[in-house]
Protein backbone atom coordinates (compact mmCIF):
# COMPACT_ATOMS: atom_id res chain seq x y z
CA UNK A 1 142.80 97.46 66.90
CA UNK A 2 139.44 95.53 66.46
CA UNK A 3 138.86 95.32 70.06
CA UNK A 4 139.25 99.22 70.48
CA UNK A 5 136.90 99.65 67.54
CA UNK A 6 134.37 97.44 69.12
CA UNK A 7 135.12 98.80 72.53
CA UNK A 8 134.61 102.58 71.05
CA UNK A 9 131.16 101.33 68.99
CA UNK A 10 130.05 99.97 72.42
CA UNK A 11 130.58 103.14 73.67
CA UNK A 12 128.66 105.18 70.70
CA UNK A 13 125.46 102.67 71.00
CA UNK A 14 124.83 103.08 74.63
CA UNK A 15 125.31 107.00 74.49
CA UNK A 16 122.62 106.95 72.33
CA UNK A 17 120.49 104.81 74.08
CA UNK A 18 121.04 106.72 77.00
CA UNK A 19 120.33 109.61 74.91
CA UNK A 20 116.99 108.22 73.62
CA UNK A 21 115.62 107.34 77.27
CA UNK A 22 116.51 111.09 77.76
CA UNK A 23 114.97 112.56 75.54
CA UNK A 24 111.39 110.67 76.17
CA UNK A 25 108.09 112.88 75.85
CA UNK A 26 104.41 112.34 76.05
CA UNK A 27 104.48 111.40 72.24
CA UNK A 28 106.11 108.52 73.37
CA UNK A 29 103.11 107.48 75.65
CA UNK A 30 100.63 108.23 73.12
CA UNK A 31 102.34 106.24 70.81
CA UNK A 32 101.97 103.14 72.61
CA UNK A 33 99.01 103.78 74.65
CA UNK A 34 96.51 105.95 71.78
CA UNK A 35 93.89 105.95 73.93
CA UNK A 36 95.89 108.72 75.91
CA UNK A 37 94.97 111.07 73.12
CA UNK A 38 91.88 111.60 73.84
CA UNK A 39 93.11 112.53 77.57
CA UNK A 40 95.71 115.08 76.43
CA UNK A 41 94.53 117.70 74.17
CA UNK A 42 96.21 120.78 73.98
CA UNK A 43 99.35 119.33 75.49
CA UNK A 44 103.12 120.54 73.91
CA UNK A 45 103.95 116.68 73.47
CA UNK A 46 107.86 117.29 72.66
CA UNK A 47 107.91 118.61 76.53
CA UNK A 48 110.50 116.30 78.28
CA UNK A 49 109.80 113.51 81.04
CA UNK A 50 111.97 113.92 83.85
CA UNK A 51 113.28 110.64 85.90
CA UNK A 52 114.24 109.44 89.03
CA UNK A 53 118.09 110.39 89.94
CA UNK A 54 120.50 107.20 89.88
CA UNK A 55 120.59 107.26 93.71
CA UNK A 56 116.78 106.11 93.55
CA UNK A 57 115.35 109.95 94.84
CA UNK A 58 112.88 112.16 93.48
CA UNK A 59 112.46 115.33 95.26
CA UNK A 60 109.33 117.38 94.47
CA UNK A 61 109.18 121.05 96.22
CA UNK A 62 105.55 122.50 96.60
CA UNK A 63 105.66 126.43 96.60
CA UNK A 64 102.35 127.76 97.96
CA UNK A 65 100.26 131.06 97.85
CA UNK A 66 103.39 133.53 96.28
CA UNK A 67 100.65 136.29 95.87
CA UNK A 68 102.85 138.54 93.44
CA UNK A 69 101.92 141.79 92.75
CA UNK A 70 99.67 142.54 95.48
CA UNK A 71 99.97 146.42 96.59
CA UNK A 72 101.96 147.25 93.38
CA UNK A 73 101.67 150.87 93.70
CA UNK A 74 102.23 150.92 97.50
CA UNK A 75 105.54 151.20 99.58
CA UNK A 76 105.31 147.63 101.18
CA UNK A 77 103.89 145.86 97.33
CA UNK A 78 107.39 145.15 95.68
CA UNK A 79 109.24 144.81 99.26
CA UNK A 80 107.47 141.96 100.17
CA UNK A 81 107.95 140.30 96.32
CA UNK A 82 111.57 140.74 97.09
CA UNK A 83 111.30 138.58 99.97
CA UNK A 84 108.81 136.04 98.51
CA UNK A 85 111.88 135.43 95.68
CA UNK A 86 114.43 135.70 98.54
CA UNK A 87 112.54 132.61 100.26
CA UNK A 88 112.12 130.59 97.46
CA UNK A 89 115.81 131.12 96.33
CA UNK A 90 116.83 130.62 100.10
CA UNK A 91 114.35 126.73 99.89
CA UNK A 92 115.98 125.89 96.16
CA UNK A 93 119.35 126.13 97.51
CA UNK A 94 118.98 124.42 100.85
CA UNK A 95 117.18 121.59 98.82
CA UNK A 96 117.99 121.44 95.10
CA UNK A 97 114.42 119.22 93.93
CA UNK A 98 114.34 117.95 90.72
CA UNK A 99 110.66 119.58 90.55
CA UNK A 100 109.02 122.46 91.60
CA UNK A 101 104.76 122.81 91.62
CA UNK A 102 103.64 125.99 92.15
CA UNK A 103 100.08 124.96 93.76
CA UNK A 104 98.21 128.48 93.28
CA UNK A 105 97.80 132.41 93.77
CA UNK A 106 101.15 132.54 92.37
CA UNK A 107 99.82 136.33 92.36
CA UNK A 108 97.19 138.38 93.10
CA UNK A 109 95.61 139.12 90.14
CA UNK A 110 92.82 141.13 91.29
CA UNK A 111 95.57 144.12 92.57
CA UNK A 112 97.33 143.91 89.29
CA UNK A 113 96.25 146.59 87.02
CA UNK A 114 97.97 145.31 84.01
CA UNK A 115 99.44 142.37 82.22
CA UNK A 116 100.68 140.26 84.79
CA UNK A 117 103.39 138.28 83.00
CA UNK A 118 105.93 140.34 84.69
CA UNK A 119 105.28 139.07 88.03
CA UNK A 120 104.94 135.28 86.35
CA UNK A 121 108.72 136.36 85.28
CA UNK A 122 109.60 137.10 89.09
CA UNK A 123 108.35 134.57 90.22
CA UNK A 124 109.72 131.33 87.78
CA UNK A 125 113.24 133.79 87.88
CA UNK A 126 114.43 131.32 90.97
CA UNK A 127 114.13 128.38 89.09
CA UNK A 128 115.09 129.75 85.35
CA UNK A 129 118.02 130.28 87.82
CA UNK A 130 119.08 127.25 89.54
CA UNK A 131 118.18 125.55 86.26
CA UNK A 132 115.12 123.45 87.90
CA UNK A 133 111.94 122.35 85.62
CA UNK A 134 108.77 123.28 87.46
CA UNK A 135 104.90 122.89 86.62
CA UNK A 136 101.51 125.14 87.82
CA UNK A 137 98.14 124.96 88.95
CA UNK A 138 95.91 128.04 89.22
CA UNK A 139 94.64 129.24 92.59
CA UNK A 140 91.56 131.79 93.12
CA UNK A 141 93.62 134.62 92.71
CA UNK A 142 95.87 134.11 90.02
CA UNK A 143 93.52 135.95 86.76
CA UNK A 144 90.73 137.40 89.58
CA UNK A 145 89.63 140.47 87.86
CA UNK A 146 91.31 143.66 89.18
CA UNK A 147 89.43 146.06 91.30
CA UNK A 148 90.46 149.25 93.10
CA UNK A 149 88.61 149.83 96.61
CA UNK A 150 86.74 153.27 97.15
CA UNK A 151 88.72 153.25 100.35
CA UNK A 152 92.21 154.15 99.34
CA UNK A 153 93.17 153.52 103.06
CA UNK A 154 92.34 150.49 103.27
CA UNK A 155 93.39 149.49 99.79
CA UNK A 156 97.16 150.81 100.94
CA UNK A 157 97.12 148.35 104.24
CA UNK A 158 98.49 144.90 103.65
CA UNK A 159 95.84 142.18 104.57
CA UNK A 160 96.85 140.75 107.46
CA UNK A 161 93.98 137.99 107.98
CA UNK A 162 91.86 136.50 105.42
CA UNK A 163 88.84 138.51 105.06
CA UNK A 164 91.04 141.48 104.84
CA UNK A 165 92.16 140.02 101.89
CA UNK A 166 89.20 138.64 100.12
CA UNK A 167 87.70 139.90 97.09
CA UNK A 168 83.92 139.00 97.84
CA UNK A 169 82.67 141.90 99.04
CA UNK A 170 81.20 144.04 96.45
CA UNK A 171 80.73 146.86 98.13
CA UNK A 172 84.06 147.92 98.56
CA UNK A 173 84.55 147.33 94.71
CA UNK A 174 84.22 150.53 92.13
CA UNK A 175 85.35 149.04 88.98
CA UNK A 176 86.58 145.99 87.54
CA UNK A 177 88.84 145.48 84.39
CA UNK A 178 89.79 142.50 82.61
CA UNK A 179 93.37 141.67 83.46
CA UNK A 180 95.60 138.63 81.98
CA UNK A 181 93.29 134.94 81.58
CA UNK A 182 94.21 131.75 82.83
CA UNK A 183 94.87 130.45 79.40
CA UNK A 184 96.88 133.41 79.07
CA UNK A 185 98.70 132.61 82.10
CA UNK A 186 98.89 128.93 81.13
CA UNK A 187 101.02 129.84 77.30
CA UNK A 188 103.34 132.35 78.90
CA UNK A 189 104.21 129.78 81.31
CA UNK A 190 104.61 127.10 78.59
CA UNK A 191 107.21 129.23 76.72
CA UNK A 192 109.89 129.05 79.15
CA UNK A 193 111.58 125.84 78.56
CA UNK A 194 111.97 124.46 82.00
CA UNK A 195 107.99 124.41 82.26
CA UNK A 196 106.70 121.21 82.20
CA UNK A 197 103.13 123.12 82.89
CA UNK A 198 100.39 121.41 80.44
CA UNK A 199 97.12 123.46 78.92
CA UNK A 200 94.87 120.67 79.97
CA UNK A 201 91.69 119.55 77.62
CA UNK A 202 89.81 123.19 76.71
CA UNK A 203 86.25 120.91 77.04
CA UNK A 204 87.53 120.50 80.80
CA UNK A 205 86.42 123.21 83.64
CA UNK A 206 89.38 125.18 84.03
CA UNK A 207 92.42 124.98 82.51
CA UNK A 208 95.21 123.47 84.58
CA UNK A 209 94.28 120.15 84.96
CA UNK A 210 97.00 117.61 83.00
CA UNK A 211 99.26 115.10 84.29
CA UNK A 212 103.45 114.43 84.60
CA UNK A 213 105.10 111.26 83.92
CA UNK A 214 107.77 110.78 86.05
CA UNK A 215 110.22 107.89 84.75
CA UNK A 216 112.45 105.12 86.64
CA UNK A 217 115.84 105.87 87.06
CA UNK A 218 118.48 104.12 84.88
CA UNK A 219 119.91 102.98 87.67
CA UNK A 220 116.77 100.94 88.64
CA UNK A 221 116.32 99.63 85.43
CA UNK A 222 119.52 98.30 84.84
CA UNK A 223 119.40 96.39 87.72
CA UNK A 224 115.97 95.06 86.91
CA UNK A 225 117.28 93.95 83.68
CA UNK A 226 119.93 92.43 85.17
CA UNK A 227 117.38 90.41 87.15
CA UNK A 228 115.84 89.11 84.31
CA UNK A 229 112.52 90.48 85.08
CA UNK A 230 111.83 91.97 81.77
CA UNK A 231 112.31 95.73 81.92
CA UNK A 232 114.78 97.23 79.67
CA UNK A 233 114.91 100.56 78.17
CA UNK A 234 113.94 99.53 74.62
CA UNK A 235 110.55 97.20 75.58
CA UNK A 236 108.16 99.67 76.47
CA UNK A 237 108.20 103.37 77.91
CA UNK A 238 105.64 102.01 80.32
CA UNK A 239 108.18 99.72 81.92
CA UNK A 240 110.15 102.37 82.75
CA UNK A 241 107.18 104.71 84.59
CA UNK A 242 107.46 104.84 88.16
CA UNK A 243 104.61 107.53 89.23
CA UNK A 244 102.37 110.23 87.96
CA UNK A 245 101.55 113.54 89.33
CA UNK A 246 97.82 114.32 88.81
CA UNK A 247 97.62 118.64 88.41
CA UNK A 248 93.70 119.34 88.44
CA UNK A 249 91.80 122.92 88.59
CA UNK A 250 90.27 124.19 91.62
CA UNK A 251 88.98 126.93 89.76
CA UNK A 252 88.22 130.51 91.42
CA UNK A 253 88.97 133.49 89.67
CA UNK A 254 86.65 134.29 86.93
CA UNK A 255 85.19 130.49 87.42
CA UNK A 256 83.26 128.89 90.52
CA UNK A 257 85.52 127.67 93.19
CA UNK A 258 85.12 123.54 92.33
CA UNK A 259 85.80 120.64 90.89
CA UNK A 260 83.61 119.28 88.47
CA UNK A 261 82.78 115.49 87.05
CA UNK A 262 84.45 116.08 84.57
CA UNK A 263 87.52 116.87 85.47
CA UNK A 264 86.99 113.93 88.57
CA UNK A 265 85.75 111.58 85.26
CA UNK A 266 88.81 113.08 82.85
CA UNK A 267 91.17 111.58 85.92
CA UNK A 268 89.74 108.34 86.23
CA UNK A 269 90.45 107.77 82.51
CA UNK A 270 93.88 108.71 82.69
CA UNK A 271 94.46 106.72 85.46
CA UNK A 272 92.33 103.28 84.38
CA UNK A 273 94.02 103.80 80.89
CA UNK A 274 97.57 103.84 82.04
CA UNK A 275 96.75 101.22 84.45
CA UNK A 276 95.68 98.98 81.25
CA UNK A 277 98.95 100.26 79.20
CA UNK A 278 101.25 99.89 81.83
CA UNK A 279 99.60 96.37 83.22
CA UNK A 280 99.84 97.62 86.53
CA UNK A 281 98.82 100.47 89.09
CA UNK A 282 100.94 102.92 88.81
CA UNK A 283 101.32 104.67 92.50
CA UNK A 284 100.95 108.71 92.21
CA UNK A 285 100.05 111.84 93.65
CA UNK A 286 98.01 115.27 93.25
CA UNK A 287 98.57 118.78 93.28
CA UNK A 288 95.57 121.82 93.50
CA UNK A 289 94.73 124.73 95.06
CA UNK A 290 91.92 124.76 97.29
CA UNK A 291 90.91 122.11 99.53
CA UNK A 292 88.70 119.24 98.92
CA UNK A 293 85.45 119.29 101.03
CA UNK A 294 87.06 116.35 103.05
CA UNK A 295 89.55 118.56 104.38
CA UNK A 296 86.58 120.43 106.78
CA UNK A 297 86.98 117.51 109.21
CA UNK A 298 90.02 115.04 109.29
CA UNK A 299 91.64 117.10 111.17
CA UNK A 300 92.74 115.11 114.59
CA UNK A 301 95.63 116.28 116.84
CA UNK A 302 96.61 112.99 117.69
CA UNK A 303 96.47 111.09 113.72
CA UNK A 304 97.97 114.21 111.77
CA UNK A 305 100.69 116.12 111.35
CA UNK A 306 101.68 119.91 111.29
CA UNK A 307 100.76 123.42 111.75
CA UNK A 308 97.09 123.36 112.32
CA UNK A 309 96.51 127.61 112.99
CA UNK A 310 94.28 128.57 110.37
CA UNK A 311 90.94 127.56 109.16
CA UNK A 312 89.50 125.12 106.47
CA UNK A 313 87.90 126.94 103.50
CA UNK A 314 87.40 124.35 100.82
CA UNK A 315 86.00 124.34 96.75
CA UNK A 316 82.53 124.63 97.17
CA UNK A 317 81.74 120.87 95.94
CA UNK A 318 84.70 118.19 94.54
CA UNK A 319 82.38 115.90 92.81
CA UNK A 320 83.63 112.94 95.28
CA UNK A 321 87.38 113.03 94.30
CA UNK A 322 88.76 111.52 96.87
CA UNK A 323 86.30 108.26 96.51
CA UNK A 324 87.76 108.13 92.48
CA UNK A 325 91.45 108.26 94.44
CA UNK A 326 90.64 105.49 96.47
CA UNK A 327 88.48 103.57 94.41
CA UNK A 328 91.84 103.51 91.50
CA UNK A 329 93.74 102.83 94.05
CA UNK A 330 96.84 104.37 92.62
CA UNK A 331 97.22 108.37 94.62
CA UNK A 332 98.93 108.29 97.77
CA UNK A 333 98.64 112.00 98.23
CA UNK A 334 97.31 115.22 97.88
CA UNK A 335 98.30 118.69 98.21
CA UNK A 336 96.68 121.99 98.46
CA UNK A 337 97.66 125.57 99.90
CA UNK A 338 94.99 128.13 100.07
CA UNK A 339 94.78 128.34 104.03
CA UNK A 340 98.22 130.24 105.04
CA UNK A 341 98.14 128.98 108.85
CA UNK A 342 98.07 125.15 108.02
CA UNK A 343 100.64 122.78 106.84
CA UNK A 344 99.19 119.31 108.47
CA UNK A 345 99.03 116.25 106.87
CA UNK A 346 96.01 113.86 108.03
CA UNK A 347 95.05 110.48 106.18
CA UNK A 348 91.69 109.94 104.97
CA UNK A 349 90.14 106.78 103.02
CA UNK A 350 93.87 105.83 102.20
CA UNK A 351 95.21 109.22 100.83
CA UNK A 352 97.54 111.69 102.58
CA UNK A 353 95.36 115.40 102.94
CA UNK A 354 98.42 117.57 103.17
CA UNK A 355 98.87 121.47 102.99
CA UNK A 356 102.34 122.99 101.68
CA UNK A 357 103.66 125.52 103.55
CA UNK A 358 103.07 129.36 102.93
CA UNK A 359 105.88 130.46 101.07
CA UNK A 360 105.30 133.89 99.80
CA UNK A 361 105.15 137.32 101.45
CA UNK A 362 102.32 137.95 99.71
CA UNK A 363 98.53 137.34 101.21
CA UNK A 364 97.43 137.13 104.75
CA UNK A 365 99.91 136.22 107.30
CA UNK A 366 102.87 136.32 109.47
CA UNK A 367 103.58 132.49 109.88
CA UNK A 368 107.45 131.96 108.91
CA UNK A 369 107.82 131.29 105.38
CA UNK A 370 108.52 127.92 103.71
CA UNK A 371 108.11 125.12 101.63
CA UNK A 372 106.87 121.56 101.62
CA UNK A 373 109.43 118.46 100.26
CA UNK A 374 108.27 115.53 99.07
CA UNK A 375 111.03 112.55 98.78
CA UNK A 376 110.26 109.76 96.52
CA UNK A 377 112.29 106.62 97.25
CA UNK A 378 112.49 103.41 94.26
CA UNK A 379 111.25 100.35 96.14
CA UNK A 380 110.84 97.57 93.04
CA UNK A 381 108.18 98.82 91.07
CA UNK A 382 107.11 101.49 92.93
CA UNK A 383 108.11 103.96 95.74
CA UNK A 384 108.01 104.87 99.55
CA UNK A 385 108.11 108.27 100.73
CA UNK A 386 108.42 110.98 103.07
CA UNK A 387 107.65 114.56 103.35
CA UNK A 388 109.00 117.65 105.28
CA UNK A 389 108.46 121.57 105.23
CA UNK A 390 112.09 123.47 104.50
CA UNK A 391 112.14 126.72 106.41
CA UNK A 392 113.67 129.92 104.69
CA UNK A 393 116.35 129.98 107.50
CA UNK A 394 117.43 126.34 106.98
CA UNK A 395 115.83 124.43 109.41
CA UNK A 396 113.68 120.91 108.72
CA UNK A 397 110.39 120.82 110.50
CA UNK A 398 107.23 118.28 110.65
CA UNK A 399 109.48 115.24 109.13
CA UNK A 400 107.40 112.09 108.33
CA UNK A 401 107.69 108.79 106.17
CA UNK A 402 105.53 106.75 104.56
């Protein structure tokens, strides 16, 4: 009878433990790193950290350029949003991630005449769905004021290339109106549950620039701590980190299309402070919208990877970026959308320039739809990886480890 009790008690204490390592937020972090504070204003602390699976994998699904709600009162508008949610319904099923990033123009704000939470509902529906947490970054077009051309013609063609689509030229423009902010954009997304989305630091240009702890899976760990090598799940929540993903703001919209020092200086301090917390360099990526200015020439047929059919059109300065990546030494990747026709990967000063894969119906375009995969193996105390794009019809194209 005393064995069962103690067998049952057993039982009870590692269900909560379990539980606990669950249930891990940023308040966690903060708690034993404070100088994260400073780093993470405006941040809904009680959101949850998600973790590697117990097979070692974390699967990461960039969806790219959605543009919702563009041609809303046309016949060809809410067709083609159909299909954009058929495709990324069609990529979550064939792939079931553990994360989706939305990397920008999730819609079109600037052919939206009013609130646009209702396409934000469309197009989070897949994953409110499936039952998959997801996170955002804003794009150029996602709270670009609305305008109505003099031209109703043209207004009532879909853009089929990219200057068809832009916004820029002001003659075509008769009015503007004030449609739904970013920060707007930013809470909405925050109330659904599944968002792990963060409203970065408000002294920051823009407002989608936080980061995601991703944690070891208890798999891992238990077998460390078998090992003897000091990791167990009640030490330190920085044993048990095994990457971050760095979301920063490319801006557009209703702010200039860059990326300032101080968002370049608010990353280096996250990164050098969980380097110092964690006692080690903690290997990650990062997700934005437009490309960096080192995008405009890496590109070389025989070093990359990928769909190379559009052009380059990057932020109009990064502030050196990719020099604070490889001077931390700690991101292994980054990934943009922005240009429809591209989905190459090239490597530059030690970093991965990647697209994703056009995966909307929405903007310029007629390239098959998809999505880019990024696999996330447990290697000791870090990770190897690989990346793919996930066509809507099933099939697995431009396949490539690291």
């Amino acid at each position: 009878m005393q064995k069962k009790i103690a067998f049952v008690l057993c039982l009870y204490f590692i269900f909560i433990i379990n539980s606990f390592a669950l249930s891990l937020n940023t308040n966690s972090f903060i708690q034993q790193c404070p100088e994260l504070e400073e780093f993470t204003k405006n941040y809904n602390n009680e959101k949850p950290i998600l973790r590697f699976r117990n097979d070692g994998t974390f699967k990461v699904m960039q969806i790219a350029d959605l543009h919702y709600g563009e041609g809303e009162d046309t016949d060809w508008g809410p067709i083609q949003d159909s299909n954009s949610t058929r495709a990324i319904k069609a990529v979550l099923a064939f792939e079931k991630p553990d994360l989706v990033i939305y990397t920008g123009d999730q819609i079109t704000g600037n052919d939206i005449k009013k609130n646009a939470t209702a396409y934000w509902s469309q197009l989070v529906q897949p994953c409110v769905e499936a039952g998959i947490n997801w996170a955002v970054v804003f794009g150029n077009h996602d709270d670009a004021p609305y305008f109505y051309l003099e031209d109703s013609e043209k207004r009532l063609v879909k853009p089929k290339t990219r200057s068809e689509s832009s916004n820029k030229d002001q003659n075509q423009i008769k009015n503007k109106k004030s449609i739904t902010t970013r920060s707007e954009l930013m809470d909405f997304d925050m109330s659904y549950n599944l968002s792990l989305s963060q409203k970065g630091p408000s002294d920051l240009h823009g407002v989608s620039n936080y980061f995601l702890p991703i944690l070891h899976s208890k798999t891992f760990l238990n077998k460390q701590k078998q090992q003897q090598q000091q990791i167990s799940e009640s030490q330190s929540d920085f044993d048990q980190l095994a990457t971050i993903f760095y979301i920063l703001d490319s801006g557009g919209g209703r702010i200039e299309e860059a990326l300032h020092i101080d968002q370049v200086n608010w990353y280096t301090n996250v990164s050098q402070t969980i380097t110092t917390c964690a006692a080690r360099t903690v290997a990650s990526l990062s997700f934005i919208h437009i490309p960096l200015l080192d995008y405009s020439d890496v590109y070389n047929p025989d070093l990359c990877f990928g769909m190379d059919d559009d052009g380059v059109f990057t932020v109009n300065y990064d502030s050196h970026l990719l020099n604070a990546f490889q001077k931390n030494a700690d991101v292994l990747g980054l990934f943009v959308g922005h240009d429809h026709g591209n989905n190459w990967c090239c490597e530059k000063q030690d970093v991965q320039l990647c697209y994703g894969r056009h995966t909307g119906y929405g903007g310029y375009g007629d390239w098959p739809r998809g999505a880019r995969v990024i696999q996330l193996t447990e290697n000791n105390l870090s990770w190897t990886w690989k990346t793919w794009i996930r066509m809507e019809n099933g099939t697995i194209i431009d396949q490539h480890n690291f």
